[in-house]
C-alpha atoms as a PDB file:
ATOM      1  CA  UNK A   1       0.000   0.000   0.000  1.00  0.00           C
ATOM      2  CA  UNK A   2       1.456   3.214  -0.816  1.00  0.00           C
ATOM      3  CA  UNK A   3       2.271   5.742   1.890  1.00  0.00           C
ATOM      4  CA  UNK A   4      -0.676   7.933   0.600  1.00  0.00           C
ATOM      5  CA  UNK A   5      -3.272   5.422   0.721  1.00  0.00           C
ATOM      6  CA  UNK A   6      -2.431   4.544   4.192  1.00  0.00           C
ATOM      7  CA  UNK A   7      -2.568   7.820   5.337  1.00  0.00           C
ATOM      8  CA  UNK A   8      -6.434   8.087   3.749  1.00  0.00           C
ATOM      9  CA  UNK A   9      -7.365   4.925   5.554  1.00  0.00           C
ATOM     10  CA  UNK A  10      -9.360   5.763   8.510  1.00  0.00           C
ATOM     11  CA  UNK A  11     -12.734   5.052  10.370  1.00  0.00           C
ATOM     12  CA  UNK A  12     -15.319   7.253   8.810  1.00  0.00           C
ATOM     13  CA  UNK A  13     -18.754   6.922  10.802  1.00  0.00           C
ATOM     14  CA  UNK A  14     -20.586   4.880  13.393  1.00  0.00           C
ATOM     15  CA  UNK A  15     -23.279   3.697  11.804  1.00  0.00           C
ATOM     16  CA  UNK A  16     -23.764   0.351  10.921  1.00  0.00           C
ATOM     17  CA  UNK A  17     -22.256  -2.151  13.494  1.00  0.00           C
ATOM     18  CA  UNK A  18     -20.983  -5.702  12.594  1.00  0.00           C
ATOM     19  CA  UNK A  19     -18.729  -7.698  14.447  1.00  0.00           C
ATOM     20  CA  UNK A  20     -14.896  -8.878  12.983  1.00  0.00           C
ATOM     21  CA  UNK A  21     -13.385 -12.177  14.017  1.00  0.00           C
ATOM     22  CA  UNK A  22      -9.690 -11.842  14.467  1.00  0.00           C
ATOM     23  CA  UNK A  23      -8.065 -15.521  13.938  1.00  0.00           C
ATOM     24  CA  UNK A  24      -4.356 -15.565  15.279  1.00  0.00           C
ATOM     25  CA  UNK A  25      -2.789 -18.467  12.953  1.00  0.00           C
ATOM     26  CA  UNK A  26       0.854 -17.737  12.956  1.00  0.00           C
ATOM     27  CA  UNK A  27       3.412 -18.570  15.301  1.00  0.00           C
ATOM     28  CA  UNK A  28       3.894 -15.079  16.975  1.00  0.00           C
ATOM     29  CA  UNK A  29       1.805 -13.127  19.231  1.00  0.00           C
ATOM     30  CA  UNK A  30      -0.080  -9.943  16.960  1.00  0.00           C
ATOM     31  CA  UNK A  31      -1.570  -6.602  17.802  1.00  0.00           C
ATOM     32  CA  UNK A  32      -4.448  -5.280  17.034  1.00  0.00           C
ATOM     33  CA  UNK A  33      -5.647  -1.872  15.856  1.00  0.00           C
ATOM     34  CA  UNK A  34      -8.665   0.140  15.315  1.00  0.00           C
ATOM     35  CA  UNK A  35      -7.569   3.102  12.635  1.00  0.00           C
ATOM     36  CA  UNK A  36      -9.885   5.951  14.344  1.00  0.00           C
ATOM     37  CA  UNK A  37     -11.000   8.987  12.846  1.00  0.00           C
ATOM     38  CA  UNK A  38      -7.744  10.789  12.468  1.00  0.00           C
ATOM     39  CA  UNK A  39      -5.972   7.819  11.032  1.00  0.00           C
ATOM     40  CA  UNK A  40      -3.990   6.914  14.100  1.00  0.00           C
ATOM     41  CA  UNK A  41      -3.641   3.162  15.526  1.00  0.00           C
ATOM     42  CA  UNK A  42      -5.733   2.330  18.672  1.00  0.00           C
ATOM     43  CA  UNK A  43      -4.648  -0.703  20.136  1.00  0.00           C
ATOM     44  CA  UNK A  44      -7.484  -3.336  20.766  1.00  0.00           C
ATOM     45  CA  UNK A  45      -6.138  -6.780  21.587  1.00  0.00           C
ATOM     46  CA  UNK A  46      -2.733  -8.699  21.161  1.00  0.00           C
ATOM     47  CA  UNK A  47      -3.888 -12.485  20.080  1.00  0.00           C
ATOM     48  CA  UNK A  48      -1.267 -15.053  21.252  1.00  0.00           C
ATOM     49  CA  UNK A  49      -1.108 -18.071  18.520  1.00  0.00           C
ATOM     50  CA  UNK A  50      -4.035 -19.946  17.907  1.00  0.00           C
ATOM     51  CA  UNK A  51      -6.295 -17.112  20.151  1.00  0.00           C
ATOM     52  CA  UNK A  52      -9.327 -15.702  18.824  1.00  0.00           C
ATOM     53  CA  UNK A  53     -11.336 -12.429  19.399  1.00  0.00           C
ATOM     54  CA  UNK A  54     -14.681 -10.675  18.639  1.00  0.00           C
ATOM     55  CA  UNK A  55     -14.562  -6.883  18.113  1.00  0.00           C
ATOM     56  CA  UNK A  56     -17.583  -5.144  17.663  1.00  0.00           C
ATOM     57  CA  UNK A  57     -16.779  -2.472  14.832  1.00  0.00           C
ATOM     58  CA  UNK A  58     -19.043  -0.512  12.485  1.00  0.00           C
ATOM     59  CA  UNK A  59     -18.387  -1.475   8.620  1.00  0.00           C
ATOM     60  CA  UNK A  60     -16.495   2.070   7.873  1.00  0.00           C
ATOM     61  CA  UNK A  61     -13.832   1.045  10.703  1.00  0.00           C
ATOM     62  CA  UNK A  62     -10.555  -0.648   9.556  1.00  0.00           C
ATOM     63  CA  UNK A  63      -8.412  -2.619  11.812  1.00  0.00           C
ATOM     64  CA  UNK A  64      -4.604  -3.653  10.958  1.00  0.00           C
ATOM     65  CA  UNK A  65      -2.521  -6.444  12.749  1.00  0.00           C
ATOM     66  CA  UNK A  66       1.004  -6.059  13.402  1.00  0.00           C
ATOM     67  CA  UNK A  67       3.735  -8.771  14.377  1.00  0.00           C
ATOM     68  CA  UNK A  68       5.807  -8.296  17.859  1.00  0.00           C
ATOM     69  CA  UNK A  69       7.762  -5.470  16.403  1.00  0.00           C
ATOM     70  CA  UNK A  70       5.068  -3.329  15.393  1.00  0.00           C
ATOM     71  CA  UNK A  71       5.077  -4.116  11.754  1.00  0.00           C
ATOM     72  CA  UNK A  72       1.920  -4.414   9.761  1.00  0.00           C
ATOM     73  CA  UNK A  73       0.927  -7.341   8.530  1.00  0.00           C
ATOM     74  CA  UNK A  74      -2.525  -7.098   7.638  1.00  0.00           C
ATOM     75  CA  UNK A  75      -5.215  -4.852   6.694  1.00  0.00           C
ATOM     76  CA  UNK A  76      -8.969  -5.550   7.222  1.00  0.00           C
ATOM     77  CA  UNK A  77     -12.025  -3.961   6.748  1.00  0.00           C
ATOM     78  CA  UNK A  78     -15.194  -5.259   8.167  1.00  0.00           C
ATOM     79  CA  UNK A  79     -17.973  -6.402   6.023  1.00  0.00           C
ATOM     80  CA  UNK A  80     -21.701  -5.795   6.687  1.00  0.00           C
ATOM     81  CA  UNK A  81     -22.536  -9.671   7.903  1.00  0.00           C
ATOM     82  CA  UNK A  82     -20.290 -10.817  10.869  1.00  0.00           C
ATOM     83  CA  UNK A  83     -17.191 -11.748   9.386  1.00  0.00           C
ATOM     84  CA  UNK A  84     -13.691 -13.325  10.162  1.00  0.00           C
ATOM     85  CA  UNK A  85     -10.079 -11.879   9.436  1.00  0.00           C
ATOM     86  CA  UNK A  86      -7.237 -14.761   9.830  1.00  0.00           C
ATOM     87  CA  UNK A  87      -3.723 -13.295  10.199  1.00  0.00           C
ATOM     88  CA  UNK A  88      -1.341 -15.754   8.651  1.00  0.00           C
END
């Protein structure tokens, strides 16, 4: 992603809520981050290998994972049905 588009990616509105399934399946603990409203990381969760967790988002929210070092490693964006994200 270039360094432009990242730094348009951010939460938008609250309006419709969904819930995002975070699926830890590598080897490392991961973080997790909400993008808010003025494109900064919030961090949500850290999923150990194998964990699991529900966040209950809105649809315009993205979330990115990053490995132990703070690197990203995933981008997701929820969909309007529940939904899962697996980080491999």
């Amino acid at each position: 992603m270039a360094e432009s588009d990242r730094l348009r990616l951010r939460s938008i509105h609250s309006e419709q809520p969904t819930d995002l399934e975070f699926v830890n399946e590598r080897s490392e603990r991961v973080h997790l981050y909400w993008i808010n409203f003025k494109a900064r990381r919030m961090h949500y969760a850290d999923l150990d290998p194998g964990d699991r967790a529900v966040m209950h988002t809105y649809l315009t929210h993205p979330w990115v994972a990053c490995d132990s070092a703070d690197r990203r490693i995933a981008f997701f964006l929820p969909a309007p049905a529940p939904s899962r994200a697996v980080i491999r």
